[in-house]
Structures are given as C-alpha cells and as structure tokens.
N, C-alpha and C. Protein backbone atom coordinates (compact mmCIF):
# COMPACT_ATOMS: atom_id res chain seq x y z
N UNK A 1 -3.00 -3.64 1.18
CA UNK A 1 -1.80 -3.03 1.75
C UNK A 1 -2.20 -2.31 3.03
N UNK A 2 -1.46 -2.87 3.60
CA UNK A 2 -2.13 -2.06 5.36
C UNK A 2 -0.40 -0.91 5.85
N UNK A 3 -1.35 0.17 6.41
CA UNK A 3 -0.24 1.15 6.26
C UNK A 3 0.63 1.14 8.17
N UNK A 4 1.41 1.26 8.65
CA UNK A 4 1.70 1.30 10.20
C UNK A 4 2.48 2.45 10.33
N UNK A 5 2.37 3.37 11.68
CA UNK A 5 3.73 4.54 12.02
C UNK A 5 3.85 4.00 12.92
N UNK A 6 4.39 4.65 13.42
CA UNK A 6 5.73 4.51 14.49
C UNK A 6 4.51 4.69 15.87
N UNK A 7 4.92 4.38 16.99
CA UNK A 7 4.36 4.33 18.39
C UNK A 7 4.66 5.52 18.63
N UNK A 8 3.84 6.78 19.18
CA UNK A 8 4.27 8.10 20.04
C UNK A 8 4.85 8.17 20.87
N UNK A 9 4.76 6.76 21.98
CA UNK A 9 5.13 6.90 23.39
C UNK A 9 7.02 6.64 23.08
N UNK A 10 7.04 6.17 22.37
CA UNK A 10 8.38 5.86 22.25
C UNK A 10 9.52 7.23 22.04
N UNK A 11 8.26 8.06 21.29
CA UNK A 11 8.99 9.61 21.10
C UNK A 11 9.42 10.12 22.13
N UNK A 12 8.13 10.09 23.08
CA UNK A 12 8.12 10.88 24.22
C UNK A 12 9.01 10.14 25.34
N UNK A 13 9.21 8.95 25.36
CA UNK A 13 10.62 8.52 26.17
C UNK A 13 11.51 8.60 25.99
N UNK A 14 11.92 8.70 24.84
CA UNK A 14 13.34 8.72 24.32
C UNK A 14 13.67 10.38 24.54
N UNK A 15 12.59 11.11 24.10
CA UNK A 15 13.32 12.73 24.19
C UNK A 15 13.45 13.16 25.73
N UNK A 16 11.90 12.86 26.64
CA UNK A 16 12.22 12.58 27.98
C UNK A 16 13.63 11.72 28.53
N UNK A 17 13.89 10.75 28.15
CA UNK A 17 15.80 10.53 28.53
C UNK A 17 16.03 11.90 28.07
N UNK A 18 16.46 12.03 27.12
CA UNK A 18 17.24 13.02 26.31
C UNK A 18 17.52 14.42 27.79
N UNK A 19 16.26 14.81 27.52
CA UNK A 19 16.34 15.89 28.73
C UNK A 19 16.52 15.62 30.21
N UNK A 20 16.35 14.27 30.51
CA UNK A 20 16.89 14.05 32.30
C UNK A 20 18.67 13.80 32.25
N UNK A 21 19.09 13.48 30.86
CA UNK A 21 20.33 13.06 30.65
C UNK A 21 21.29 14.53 30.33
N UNK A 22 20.44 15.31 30.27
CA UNK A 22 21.25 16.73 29.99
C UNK A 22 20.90 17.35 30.81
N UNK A 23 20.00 17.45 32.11
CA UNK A 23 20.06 17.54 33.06
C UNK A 23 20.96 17.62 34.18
N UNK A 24 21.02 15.91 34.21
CA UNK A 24 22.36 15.42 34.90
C UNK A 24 23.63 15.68 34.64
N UNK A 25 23.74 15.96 33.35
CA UNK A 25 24.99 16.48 33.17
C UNK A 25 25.36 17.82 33.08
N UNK A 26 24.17 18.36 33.05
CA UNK A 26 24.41 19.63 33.79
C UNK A 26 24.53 20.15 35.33
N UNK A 27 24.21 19.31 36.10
CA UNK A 27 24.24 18.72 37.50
C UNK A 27 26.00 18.39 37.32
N UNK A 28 26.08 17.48 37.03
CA UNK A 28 27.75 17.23 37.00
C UNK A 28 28.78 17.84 37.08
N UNK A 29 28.37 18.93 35.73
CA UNK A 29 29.49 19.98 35.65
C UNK A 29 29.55 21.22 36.10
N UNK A 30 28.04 21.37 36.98
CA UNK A 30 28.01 22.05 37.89
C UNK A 30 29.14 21.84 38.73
N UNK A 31 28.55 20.90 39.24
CA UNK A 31 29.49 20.13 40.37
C UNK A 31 31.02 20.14 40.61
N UNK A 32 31.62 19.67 39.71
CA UNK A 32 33.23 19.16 39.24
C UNK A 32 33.44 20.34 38.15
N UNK A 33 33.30 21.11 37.83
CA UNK A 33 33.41 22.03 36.69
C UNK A 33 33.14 23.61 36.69
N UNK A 34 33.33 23.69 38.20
CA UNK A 34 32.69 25.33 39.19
C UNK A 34 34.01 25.94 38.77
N UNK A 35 35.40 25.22 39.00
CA UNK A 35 36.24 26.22 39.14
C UNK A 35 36.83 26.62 37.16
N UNK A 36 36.53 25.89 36.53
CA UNK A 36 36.51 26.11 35.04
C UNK A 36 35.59 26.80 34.64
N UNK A 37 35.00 27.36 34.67
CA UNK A 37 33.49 28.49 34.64
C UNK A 37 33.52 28.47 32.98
N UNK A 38 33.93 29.02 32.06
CA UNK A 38 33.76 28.81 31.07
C UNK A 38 34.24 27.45 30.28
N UNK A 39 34.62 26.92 30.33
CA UNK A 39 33.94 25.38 30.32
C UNK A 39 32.99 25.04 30.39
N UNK A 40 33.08 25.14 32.01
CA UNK A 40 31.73 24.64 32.26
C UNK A 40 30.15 24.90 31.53
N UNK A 41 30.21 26.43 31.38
CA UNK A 41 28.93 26.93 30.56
C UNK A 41 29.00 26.53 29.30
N UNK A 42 30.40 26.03 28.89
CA UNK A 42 30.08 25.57 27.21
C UNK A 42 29.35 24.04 27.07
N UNK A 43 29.95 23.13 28.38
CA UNK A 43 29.70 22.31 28.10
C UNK A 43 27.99 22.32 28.39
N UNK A 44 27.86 22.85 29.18
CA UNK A 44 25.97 22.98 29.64
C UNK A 44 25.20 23.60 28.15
N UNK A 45 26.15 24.38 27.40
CA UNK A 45 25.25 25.03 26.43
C UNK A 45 25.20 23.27 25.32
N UNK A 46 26.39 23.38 24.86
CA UNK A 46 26.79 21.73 24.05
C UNK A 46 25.37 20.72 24.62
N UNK A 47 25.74 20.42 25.95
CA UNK A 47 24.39 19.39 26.55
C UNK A 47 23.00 19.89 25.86
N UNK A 48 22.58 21.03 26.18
CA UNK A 48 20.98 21.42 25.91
C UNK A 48 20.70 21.36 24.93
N UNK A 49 21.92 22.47 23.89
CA UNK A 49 21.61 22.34 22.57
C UNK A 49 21.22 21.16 21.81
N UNK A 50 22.24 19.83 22.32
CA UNK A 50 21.90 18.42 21.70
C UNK A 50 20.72 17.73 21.46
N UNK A 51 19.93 18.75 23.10
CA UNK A 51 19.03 17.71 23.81
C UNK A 51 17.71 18.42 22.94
N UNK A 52 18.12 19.90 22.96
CA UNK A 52 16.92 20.69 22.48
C UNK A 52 16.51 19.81 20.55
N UNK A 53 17.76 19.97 19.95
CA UNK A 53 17.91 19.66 18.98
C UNK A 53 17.23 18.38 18.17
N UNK A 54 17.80 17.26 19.12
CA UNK A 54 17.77 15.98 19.02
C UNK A 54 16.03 15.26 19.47
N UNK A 55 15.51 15.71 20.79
CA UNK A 55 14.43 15.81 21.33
C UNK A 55 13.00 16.50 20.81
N UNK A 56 13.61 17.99 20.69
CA UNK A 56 12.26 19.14 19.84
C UNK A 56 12.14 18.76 18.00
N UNK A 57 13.18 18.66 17.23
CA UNK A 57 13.35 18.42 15.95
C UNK A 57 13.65 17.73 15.24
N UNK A 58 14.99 16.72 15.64
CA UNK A 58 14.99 15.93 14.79
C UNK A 58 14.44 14.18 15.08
N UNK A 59 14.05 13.84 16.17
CA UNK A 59 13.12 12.88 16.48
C UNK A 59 11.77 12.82 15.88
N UNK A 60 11.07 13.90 16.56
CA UNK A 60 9.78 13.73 15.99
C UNK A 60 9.45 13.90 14.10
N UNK A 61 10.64 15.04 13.81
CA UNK A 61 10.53 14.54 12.63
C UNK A 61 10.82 13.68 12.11
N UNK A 62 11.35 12.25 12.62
CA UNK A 62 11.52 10.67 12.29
C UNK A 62 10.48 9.91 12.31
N UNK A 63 10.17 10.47 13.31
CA UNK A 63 8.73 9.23 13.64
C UNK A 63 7.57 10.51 13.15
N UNK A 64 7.58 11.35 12.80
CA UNK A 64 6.39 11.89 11.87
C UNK A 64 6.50 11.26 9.89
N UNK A 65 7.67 10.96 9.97
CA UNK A 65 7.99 10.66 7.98
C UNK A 65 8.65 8.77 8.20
N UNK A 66 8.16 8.27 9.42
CA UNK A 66 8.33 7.35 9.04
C UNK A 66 7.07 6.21 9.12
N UNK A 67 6.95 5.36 7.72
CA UNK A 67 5.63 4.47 7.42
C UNK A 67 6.20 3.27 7.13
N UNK A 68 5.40 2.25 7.44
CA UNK A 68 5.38 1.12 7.36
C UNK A 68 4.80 0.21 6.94
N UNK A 69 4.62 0.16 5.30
CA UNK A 69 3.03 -0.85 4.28
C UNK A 69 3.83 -2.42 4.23
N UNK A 70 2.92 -2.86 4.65
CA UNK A 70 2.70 -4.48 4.10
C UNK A 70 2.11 -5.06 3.56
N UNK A 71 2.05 -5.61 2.74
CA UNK A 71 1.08 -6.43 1.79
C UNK A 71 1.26 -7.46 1.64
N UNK A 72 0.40 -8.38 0.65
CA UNK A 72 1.03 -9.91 0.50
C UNK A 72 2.31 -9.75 -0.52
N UNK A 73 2.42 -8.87 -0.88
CA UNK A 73 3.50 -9.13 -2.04
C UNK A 73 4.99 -8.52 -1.62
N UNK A 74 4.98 -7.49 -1.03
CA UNK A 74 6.39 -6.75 -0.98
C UNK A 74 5.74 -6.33 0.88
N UNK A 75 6.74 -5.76 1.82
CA UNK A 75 7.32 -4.73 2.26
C UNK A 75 7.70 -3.63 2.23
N UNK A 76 7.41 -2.03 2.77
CA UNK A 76 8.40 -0.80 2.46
C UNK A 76 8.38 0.02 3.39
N UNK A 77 9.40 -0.14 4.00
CA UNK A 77 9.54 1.28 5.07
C UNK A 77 9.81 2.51 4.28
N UNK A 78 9.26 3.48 4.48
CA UNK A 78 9.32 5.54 4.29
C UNK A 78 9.85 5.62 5.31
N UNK A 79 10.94 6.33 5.13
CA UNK A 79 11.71 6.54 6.38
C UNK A 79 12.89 8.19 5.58
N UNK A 80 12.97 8.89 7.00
CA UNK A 80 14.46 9.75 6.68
C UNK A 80 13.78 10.82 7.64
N UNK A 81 14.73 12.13 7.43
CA UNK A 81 14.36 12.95 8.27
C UNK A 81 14.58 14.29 6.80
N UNK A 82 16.01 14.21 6.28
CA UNK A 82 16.02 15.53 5.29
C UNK A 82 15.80 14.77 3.95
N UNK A 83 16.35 13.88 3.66
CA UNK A 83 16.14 12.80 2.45
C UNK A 83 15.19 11.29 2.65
N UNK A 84 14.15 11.53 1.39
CA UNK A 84 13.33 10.47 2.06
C UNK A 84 14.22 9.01 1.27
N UNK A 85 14.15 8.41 2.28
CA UNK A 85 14.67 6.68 1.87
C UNK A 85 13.69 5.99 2.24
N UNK A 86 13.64 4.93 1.05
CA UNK A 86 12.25 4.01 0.88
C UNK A 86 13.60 2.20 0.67
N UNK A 87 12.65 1.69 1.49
CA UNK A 87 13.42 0.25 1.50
C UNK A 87 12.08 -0.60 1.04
N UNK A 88 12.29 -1.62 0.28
CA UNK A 88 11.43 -2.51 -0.34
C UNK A 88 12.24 -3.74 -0.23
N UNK A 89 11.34 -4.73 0.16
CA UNK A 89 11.60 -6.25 0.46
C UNK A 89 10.78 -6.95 -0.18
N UNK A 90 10.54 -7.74 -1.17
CA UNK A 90 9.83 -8.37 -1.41
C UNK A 90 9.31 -9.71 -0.47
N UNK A 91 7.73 -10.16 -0.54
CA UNK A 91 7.67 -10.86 0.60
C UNK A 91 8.45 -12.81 0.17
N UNK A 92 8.24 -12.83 -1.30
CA UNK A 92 8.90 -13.95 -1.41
C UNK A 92 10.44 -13.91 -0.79
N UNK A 93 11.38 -13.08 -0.68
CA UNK A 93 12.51 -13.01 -0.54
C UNK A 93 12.86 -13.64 0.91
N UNK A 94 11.75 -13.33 1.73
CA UNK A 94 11.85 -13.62 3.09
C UNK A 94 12.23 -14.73 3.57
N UNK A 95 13.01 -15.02 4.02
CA UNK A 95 13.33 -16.65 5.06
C UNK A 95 12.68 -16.52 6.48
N UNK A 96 13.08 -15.53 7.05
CA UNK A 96 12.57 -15.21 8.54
C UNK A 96 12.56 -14.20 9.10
N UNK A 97 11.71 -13.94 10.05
CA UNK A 97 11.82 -13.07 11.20
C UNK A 97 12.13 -13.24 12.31
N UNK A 98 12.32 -11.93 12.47
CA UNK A 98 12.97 -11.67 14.51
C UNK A 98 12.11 -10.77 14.90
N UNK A 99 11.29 -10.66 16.07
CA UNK A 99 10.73 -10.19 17.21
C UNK A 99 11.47 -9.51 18.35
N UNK A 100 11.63 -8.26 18.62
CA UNK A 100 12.92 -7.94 19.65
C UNK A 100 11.86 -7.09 20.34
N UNK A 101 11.86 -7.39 21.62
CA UNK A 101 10.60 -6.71 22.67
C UNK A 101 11.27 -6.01 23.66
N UNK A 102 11.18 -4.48 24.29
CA UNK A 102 12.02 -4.82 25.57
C UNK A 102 10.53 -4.71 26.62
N UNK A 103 11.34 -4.95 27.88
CA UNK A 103 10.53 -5.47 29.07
C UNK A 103 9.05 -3.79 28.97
N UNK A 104 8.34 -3.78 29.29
CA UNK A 104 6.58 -2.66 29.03
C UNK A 104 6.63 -2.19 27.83
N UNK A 105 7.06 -3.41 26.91
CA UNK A 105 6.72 -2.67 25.62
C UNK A 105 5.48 -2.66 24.50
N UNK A 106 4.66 -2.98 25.57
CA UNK A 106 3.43 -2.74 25.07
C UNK A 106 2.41 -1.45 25.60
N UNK A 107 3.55 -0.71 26.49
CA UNK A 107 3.19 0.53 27.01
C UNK A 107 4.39 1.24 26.48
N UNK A 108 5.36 1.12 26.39
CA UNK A 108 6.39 1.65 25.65
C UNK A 108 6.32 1.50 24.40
N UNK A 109 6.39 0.80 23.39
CA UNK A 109 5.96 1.04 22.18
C UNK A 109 7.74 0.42 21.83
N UNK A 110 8.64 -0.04 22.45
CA UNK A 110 9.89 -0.06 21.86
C UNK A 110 9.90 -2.14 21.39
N UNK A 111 8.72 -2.00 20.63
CA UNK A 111 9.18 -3.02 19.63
C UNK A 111 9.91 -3.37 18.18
N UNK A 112 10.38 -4.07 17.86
CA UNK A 112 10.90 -4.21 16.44
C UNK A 112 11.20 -5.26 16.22
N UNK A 113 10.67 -5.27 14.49
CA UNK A 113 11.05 -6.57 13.64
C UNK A 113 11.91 -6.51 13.12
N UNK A 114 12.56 -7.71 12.94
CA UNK A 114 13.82 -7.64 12.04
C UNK A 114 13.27 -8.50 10.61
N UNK A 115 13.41 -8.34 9.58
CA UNK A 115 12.95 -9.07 8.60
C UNK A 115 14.29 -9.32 7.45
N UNK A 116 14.87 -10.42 7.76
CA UNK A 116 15.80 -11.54 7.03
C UNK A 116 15.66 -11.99 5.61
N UNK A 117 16.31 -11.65 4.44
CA UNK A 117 16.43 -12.21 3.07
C UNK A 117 17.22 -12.56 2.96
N UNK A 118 17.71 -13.42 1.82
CA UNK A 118 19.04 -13.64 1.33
C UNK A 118 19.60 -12.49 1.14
N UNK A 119 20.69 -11.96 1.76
CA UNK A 119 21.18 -10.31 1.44
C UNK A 119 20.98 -9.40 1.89
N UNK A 120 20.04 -9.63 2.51
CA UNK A 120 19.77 -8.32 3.84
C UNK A 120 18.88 -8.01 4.61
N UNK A 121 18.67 -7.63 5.23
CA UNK A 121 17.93 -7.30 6.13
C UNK A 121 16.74 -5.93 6.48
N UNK A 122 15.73 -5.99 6.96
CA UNK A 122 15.12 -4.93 7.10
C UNK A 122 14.31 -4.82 8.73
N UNK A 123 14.72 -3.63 9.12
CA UNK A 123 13.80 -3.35 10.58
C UNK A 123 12.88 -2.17 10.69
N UNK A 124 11.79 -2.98 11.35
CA UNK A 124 10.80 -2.08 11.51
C UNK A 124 10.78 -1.64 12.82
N UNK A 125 11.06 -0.35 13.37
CA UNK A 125 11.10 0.29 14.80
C UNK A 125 9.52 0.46 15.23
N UNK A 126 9.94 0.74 16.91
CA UNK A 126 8.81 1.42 17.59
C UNK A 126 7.80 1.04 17.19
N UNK A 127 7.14 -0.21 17.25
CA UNK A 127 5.50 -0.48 16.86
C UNK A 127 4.87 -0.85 18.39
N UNK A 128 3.68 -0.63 18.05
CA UNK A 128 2.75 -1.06 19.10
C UNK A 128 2.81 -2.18 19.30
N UNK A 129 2.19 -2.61 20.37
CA UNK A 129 2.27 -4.30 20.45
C UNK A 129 1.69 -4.84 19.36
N UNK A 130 0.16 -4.71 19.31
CA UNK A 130 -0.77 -5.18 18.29
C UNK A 130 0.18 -4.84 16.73
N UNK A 131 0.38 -3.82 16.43
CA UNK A 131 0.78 -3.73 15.28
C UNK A 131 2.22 -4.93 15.05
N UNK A 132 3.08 -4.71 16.16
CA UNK A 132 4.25 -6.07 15.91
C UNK A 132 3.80 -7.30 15.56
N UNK A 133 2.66 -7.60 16.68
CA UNK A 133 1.88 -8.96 16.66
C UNK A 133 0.81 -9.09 15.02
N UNK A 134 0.27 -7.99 14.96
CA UNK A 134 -0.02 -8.45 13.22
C UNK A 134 0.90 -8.62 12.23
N UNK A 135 2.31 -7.69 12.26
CA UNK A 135 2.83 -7.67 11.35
C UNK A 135 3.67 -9.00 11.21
N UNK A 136 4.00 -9.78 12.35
CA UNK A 136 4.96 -11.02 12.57
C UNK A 136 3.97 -12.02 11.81
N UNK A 137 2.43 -11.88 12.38
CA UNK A 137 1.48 -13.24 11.96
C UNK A 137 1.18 -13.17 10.22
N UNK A 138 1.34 -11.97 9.92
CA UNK A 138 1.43 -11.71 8.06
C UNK A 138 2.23 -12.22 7.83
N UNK A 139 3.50 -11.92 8.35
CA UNK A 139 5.01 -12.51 7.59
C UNK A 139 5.04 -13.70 7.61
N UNK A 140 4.48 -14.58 8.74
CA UNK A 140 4.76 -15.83 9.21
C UNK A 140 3.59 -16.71 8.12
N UNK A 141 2.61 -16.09 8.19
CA UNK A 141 1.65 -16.80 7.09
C UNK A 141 2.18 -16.62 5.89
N UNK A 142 3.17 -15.68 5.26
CA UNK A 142 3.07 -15.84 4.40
C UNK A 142 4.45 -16.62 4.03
N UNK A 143 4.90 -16.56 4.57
CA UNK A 143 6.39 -17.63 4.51
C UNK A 143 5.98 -19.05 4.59
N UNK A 144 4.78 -19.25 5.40
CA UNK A 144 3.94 -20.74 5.85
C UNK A 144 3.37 -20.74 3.91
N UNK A 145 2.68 -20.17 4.09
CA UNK A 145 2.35 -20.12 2.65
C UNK A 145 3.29 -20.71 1.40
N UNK A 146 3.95 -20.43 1.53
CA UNK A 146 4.60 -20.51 0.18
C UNK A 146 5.51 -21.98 0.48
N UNK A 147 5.75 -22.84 1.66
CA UNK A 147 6.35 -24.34 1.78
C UNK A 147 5.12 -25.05 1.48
C-alpha cells in the first residue's frame, strides 16, 4: 500500500489567488464604492475575512488531512476538514481512468484522477506529476491485469 498527499504548491496558489482576488476587490470598491463609505468597508471587511479564512485555515487544513493509499486491492482517499470522510473503491470495480492536467502542472501540482466504477466515481486532487503518473500506471496495470 503506497500512501500520497496532496502537492503544497497547489496550496500556496490557490490561497495566493485568494489574496490578489480580495485585493482587487478591494481596489474596486475603493474605487466605485467611495461615496457609500459604509458599504464599502463592509464589503472590504466580507472580502478579507473570506480570504483570511478560506486561505490561512480552512485550505491548508484540507490538504494537511487529506491522503491518498493505493494498493493492488482497493483505493481510499482520507479526506475532510471538521469530519473525516474516507472513500474506498475497490480496484476490481474499476473500468477506467481519467487524467485531467492543467497547462505547468508539474510545477503547479494541479493534477487529478478521476477513477470510474460501475456507480461512481472517485477523484484524486492536487498530485505531483510523478505521483499522477504512478498512480494512472497502477490503475492501468491493474485493469490490464485482470482482461
């Protein structure tokens, strides 16, 4: 059973948006939102708070509680942030996979598998390249395996 987390860099981009995006919109309502003054400061407090929130706490605690074991036999993502949820796939169940890459994501870390059963589905976020690329060539051997 080989264990995988989540990619860091992916943390740190996503919360980096987070804060250039509450930025800007604090830029905005600067802007268009001078003569509403209290408004305006609510909506700047609303923006940060989200960003502080969303960015400082509840991200990293995602990608700190979330794991990823594979074996020859089953699948299981650990995953949650206040409640832990555990998903199990067995590997016979499998028909196929999906590979979803976006463009430097082997410096970005924003890969994911999608893994296909009769009935549902399971995705694995944010992996490294190498880790996507082992985890696809397991699945694929072992689906080869079993025709």
């Amino acid at each position: 059973m080989r264990k995988y987390t989540l990619k860091p860099t992916a943390l740190y981009l996503i919360g980096g948006t987070l804060f250039v995006l509450a930025a800007a919109a604090t830029v905005l309502a600067r802007i268009y939102l001078v003569s509403f003054e209290i408004l305006m400061y609510s909506l700047m407090g609303i923006f940060w708070t989200a960003a502080v929130l969303f960015g400082l706490i509840l991200l990293p605690m995602y990608f700190r509680r979330t794991v990823i074991y594979v074996s020859s036999g089953e699948i299981t993502v650990h995953t949650g942030m206040f409640f832990l949820r555990r998903e199990h796939m067995k590997m016979s169940a499998v028909q196929y996979i999906t590979k979803a890459s976006l463009p430097l994501s082997s410096f970005s870390g924003f890969n994911f598998i999608v893994v296909r059963a009769l009935g549902g589905n399971l995705i694995l976020p944010f992996l490294s390249d190498f880790d996507a690329e082992e985890i696809s060539s397991t699945i694929r051997g072992e689906i080869t395996k079993r025709r």
